[in-house]
PDB file of N, CA and C in Angstrom:
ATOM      1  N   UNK A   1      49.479  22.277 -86.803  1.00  0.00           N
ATOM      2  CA  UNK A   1      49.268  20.955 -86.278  1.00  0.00           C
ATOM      3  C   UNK A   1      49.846  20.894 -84.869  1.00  0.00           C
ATOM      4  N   UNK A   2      49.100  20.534 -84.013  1.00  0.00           N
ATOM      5  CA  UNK A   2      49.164  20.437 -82.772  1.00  0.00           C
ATOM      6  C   UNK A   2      50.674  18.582 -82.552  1.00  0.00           C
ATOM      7  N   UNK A   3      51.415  19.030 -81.449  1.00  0.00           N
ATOM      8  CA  UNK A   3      52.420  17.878 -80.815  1.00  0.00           C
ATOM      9  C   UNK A   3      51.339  17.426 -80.382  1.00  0.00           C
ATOM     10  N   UNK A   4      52.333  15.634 -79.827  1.00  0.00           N
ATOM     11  CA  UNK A   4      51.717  14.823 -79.048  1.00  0.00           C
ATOM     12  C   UNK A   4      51.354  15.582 -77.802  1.00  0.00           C
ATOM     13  N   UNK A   5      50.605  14.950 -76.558  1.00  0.00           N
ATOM     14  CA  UNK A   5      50.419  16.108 -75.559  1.00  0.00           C
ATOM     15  C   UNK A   5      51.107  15.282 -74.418  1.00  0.00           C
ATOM     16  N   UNK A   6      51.526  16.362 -73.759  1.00  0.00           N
ATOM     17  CA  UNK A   6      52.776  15.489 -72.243  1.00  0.00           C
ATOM     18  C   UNK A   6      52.168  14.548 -71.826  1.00  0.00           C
ATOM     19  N   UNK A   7      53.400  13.511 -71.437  1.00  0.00           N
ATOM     20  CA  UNK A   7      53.394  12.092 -71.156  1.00  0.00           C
ATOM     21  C   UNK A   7      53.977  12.370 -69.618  1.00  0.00           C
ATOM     22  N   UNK A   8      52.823  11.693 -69.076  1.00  0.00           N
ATOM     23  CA  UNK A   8      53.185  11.711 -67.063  1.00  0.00           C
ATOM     24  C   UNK A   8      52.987  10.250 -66.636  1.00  0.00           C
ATOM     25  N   UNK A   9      54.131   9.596 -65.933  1.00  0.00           N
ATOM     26  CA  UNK A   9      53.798   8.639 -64.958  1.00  0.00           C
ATOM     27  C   UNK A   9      53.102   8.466 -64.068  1.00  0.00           C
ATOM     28  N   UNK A  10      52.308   7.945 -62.937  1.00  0.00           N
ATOM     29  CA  UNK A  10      51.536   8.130 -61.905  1.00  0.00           C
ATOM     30  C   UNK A  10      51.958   7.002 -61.502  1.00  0.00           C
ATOM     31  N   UNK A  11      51.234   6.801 -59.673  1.00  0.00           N
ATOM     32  CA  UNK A  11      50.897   5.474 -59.049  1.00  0.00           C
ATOM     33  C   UNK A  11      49.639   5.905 -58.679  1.00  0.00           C
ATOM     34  N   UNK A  12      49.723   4.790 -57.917  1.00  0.00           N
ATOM     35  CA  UNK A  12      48.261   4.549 -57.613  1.00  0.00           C
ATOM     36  C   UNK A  12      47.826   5.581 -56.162  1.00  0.00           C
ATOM     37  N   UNK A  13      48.608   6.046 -55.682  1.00  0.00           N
ATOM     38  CA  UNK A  13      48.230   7.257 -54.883  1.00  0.00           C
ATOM     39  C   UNK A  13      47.306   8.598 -55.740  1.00  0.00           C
ATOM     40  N   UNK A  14      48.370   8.534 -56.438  1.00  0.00           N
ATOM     41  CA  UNK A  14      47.785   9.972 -57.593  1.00  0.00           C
ATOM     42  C   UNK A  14      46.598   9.687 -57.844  1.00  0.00           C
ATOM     43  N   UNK A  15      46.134   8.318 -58.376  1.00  0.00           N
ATOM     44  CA  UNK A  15      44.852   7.473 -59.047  1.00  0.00           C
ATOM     45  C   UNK A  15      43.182   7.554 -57.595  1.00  0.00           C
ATOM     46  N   UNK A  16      44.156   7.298 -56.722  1.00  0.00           N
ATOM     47  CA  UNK A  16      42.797   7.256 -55.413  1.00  0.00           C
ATOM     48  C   UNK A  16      42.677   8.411 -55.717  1.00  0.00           C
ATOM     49  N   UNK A  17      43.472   9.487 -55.376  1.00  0.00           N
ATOM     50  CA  UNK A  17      43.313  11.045 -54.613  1.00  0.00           C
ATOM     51  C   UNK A  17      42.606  11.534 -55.655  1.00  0.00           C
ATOM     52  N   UNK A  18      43.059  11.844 -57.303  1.00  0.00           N
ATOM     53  CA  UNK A  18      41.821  12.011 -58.146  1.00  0.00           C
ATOM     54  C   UNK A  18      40.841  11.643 -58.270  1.00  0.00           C
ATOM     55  N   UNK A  19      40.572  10.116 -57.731  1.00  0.00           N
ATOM     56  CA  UNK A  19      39.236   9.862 -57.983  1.00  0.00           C
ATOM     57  C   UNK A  19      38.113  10.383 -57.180  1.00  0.00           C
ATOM     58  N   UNK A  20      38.744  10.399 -55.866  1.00  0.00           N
ATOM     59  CA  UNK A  20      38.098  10.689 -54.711  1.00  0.00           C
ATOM     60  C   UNK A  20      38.112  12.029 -53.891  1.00  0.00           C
ATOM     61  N   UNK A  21      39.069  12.847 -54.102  1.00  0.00           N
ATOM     62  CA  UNK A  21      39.000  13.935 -53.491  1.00  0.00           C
ATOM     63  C   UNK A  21      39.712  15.388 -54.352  1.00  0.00           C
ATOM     64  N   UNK A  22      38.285  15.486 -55.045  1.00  0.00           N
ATOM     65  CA  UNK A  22      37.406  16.390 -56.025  1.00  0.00           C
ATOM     66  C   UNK A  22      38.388  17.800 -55.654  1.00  0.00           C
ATOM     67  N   UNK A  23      38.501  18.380 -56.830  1.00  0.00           N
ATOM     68  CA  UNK A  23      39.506  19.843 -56.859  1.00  0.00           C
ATOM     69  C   UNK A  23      41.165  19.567 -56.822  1.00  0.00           C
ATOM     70  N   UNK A  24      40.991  18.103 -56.122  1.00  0.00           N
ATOM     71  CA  UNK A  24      42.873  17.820 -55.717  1.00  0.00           C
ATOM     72  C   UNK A  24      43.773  18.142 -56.767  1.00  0.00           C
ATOM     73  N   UNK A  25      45.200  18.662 -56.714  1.00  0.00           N
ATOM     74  CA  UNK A  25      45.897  18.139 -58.436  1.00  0.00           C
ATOM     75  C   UNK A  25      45.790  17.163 -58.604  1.00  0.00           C
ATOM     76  N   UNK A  26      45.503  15.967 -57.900  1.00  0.00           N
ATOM     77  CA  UNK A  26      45.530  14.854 -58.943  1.00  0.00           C
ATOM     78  C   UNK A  26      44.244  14.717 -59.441  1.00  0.00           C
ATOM     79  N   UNK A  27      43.216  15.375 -59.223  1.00  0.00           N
ATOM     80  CA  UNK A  27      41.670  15.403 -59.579  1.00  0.00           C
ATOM     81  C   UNK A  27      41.934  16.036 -60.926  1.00  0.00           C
ATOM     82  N   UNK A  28      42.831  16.996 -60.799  1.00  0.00           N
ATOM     83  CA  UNK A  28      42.803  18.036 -61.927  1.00  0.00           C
ATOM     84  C   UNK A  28      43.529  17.367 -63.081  1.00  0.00           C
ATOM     85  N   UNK A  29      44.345  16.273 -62.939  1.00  0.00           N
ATOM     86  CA  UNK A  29      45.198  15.821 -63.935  1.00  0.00           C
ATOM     87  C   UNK A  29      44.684  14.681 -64.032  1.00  0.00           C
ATOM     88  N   UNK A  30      43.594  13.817 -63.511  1.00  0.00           N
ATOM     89  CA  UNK A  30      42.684  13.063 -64.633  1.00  0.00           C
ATOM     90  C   UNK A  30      41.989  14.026 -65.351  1.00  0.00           C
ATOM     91  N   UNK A  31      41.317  14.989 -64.940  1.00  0.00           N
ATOM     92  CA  UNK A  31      40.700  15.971 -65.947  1.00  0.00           C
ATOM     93  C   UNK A  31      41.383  15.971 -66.902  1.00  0.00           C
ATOM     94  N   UNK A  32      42.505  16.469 -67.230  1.00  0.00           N
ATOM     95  CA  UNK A  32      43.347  17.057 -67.993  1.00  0.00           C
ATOM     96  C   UNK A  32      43.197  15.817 -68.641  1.00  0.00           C
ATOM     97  N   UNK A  33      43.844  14.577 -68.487  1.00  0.00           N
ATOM     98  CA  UNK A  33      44.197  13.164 -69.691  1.00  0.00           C
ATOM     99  C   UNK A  33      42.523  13.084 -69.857  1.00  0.00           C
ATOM    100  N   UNK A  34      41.783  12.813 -69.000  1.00  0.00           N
ATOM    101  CA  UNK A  34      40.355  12.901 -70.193  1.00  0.00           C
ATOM    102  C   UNK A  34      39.783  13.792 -70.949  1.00  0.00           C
ATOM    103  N   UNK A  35      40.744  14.716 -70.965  1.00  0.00           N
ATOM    104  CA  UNK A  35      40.102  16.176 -71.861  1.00  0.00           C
ATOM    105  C   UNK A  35      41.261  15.875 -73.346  1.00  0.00           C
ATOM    106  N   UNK A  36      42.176  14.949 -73.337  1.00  0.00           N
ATOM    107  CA  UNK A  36      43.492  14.786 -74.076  1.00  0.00           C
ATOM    108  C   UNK A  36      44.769  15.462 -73.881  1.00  0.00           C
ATOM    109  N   UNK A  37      44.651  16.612 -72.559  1.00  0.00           N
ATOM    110  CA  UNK A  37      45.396  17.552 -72.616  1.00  0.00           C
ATOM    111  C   UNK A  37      46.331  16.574 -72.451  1.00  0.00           C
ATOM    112  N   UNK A  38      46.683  15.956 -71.300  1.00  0.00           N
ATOM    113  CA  UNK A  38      48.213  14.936 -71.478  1.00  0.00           C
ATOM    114  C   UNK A  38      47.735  13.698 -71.010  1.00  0.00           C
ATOM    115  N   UNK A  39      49.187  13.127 -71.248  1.00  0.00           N
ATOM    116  CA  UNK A  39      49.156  12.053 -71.032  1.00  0.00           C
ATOM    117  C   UNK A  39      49.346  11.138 -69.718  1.00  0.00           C
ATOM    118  N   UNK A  40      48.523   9.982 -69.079  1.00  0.00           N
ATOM    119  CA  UNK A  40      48.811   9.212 -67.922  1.00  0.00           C
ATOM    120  C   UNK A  40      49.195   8.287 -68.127  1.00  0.00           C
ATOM    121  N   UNK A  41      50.375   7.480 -67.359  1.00  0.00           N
ATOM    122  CA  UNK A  41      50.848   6.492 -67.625  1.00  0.00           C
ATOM    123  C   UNK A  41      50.744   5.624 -66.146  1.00  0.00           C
ATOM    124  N   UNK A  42      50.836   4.372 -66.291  1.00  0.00           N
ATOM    125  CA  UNK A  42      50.880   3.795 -65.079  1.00  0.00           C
ATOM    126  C   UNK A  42      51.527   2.340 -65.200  1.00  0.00           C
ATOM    127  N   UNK A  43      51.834   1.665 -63.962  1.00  0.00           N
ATOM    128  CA  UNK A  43      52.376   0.214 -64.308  1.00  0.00           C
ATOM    129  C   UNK A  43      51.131  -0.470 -64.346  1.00  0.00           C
ATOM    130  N   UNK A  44      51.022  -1.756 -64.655  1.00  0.00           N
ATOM    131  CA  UNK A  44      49.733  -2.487 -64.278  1.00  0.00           C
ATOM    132  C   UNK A  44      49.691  -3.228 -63.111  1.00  0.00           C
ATOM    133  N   UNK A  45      50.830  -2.699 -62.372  1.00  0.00           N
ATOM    134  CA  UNK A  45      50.942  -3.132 -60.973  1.00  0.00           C
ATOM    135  C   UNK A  45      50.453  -2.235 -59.725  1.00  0.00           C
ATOM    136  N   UNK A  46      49.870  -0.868 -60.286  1.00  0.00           N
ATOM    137  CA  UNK A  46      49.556   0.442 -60.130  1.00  0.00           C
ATOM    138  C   UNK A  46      47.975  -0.197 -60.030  1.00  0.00           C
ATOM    139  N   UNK A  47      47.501  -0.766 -61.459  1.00  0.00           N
ATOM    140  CA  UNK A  47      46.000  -0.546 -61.392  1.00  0.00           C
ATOM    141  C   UNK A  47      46.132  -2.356 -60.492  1.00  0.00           C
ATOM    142  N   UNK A  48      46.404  -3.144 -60.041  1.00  0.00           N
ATOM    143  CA  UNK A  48      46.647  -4.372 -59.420  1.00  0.00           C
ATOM    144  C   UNK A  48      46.125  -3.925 -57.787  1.00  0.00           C
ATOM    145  N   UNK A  49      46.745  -2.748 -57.758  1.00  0.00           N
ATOM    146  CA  UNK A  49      46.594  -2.309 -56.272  1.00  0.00           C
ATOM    147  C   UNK A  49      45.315  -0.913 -56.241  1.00  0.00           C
ATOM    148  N   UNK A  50      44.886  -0.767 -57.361  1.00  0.00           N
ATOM    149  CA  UNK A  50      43.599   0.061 -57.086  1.00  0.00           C
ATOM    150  C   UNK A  50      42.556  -1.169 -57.051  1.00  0.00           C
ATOM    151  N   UNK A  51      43.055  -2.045 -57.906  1.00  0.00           N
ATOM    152  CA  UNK A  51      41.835  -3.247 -57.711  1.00  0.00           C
ATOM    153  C   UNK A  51      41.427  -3.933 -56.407  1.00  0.00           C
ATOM    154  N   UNK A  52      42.582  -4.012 -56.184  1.00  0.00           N
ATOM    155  CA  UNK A  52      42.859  -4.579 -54.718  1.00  0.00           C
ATOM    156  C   UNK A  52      41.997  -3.474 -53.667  1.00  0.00           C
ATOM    157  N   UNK A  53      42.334  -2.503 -53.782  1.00  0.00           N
ATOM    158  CA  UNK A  53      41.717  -1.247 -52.858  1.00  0.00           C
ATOM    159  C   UNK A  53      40.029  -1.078 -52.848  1.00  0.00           C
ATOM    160  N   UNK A  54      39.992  -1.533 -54.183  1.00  0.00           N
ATOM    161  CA  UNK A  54      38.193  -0.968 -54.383  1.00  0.00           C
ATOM    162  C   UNK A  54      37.797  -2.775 -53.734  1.00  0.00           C
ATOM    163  N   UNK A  55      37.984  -3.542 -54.347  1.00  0.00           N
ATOM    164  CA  UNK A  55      37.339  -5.164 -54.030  1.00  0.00           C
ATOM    165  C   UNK A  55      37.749  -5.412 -52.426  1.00  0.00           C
ATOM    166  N   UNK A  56      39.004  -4.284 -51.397  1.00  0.00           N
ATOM    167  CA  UNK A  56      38.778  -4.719 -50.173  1.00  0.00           C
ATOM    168  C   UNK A  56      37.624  -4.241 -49.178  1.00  0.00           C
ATOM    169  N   UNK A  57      37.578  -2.564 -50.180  1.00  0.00           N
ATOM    170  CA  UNK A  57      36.941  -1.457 -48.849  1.00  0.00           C
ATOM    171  C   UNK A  57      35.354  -1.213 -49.546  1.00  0.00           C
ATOM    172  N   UNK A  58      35.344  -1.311 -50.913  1.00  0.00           N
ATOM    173  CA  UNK A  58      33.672  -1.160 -51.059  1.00  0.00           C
ATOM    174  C   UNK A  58      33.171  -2.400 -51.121  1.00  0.00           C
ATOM    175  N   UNK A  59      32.852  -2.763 -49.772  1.00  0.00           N
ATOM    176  CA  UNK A  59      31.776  -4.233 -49.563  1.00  0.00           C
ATOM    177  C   UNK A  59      30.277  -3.653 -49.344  1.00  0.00           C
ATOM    178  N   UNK A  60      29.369  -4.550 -49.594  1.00  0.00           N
ATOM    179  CA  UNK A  60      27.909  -4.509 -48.947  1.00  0.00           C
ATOM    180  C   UNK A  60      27.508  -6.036 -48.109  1.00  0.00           C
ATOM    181  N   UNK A  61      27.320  -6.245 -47.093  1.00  0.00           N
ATOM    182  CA  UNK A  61      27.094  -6.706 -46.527  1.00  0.00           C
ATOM    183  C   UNK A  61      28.525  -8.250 -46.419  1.00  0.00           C
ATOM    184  N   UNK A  62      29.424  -7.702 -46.327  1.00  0.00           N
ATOM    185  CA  UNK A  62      30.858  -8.636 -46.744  1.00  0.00           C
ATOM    186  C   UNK A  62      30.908  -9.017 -48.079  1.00  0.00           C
ATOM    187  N   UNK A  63      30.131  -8.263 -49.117  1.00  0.00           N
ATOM    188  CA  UNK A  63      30.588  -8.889 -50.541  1.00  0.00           C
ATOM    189  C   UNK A  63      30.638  -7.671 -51.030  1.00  0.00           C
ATOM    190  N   UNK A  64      31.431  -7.879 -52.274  1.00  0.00           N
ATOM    191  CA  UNK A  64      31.604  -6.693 -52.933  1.00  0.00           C
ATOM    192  C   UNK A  64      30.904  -5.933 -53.851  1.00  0.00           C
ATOM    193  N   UNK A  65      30.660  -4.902 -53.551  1.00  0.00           N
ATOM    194  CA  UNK A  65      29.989  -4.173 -54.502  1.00  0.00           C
ATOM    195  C   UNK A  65      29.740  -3.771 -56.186  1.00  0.00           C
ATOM    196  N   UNK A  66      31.432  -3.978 -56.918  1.00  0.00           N
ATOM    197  CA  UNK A  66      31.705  -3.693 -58.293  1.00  0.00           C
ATOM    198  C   UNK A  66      31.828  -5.371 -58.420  1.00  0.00           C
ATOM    199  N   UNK A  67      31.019  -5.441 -59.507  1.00  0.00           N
ATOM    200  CA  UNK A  67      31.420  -6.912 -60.111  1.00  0.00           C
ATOM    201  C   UNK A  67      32.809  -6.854 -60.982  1.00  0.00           C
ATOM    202  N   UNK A  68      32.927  -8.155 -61.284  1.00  0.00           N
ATOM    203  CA  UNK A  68      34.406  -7.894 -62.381  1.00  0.00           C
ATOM    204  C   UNK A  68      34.718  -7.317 -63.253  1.00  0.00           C
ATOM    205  N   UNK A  69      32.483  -7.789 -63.909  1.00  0.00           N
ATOM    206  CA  UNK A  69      32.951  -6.769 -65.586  1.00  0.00           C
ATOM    207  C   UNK A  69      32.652  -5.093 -64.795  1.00  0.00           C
ATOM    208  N   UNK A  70      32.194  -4.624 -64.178  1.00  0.00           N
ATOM    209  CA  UNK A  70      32.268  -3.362 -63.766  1.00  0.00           C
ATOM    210  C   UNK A  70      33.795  -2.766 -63.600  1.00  0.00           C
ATOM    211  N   UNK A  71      34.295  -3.536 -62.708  1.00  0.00           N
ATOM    212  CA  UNK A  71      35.398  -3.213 -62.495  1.00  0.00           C
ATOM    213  C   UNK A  71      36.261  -3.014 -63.646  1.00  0.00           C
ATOM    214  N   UNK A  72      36.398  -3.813 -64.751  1.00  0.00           N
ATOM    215  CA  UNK A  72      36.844  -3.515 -66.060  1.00  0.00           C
ATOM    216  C   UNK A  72      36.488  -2.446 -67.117  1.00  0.00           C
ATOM    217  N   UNK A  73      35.548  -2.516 -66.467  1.00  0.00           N
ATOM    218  CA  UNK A  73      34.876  -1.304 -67.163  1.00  0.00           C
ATOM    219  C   UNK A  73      35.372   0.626 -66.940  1.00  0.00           C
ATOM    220  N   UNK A  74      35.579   0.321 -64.892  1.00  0.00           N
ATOM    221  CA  UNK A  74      36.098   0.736 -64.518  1.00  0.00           C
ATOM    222  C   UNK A  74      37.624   1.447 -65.243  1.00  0.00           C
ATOM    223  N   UNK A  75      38.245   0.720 -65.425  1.00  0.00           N
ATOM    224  CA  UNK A  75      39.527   0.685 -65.749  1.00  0.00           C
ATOM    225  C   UNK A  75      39.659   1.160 -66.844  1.00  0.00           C
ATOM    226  N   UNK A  76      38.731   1.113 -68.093  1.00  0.00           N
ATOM    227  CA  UNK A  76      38.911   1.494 -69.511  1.00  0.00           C
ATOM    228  C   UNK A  76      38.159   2.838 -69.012  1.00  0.00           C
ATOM    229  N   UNK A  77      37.371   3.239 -67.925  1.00  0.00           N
ATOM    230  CA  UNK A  77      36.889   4.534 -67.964  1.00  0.00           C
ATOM    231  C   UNK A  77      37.904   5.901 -67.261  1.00  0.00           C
ATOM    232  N   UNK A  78      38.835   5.428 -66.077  1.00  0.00           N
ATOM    233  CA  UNK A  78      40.188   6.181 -65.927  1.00  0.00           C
ATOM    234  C   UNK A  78      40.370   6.272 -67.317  1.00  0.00           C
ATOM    235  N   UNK A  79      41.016   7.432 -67.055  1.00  0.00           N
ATOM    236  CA  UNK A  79      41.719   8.267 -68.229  1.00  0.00           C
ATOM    237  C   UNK A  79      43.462   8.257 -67.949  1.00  0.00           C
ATOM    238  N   UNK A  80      43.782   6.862 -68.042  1.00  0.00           N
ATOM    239  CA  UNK A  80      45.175   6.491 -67.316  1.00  0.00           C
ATOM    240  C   UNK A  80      45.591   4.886 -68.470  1.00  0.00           C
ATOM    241  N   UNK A  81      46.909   4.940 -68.988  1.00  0.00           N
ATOM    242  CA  UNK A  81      46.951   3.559 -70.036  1.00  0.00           C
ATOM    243  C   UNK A  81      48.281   3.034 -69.302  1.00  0.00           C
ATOM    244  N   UNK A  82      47.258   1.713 -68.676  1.00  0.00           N
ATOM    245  CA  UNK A  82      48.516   1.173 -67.988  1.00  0.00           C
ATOM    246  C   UNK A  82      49.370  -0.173 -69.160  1.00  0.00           C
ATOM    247  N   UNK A  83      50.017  -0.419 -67.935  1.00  0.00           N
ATOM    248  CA  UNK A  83      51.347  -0.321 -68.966  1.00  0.00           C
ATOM    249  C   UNK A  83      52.145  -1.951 -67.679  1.00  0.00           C
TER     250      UNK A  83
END
């Protein structure tokens, strides 16, 4: 029987750089928590300021691109349990 699998803190630096710039370690360690290998942890003051980040800089024509429920959707699709 397999242990629980390692438990890691993050911010929201770690959270951009994986999402966005592909091969990074932090690319590699969302891989890893969506594969189950370990675990991500975050504050919800962490995902407060990715929200903030995506609803300032992805606009289309001054409005935003991800609606709310996207954006939520968003959030349950990171492989990160904030906290």
């Amino acid at each position: 029987m397999k242990g629980q699998a390692p438990a890691y803190w993050i911010n929201s630096d770690t959270i951009v750089k994986g999402l966005f710039n592909e091969g990074s370690d932090e690319n590699k360690l969302l891989k890893l928590a969506a594969c189950n290998t370990i675990e991500l942890h975050a504050t919800k003051k962490t995902w407060n300021t990715i929200l903030w980040l995506l609803v300032n800089n992805l606009k289309q024509d001054g409005k935003p691109v991800l609606s709310g429920k996207e954006l939520g959707e968003l959030k349950t699709r990171i492989p990160v349990d904030f906290h």
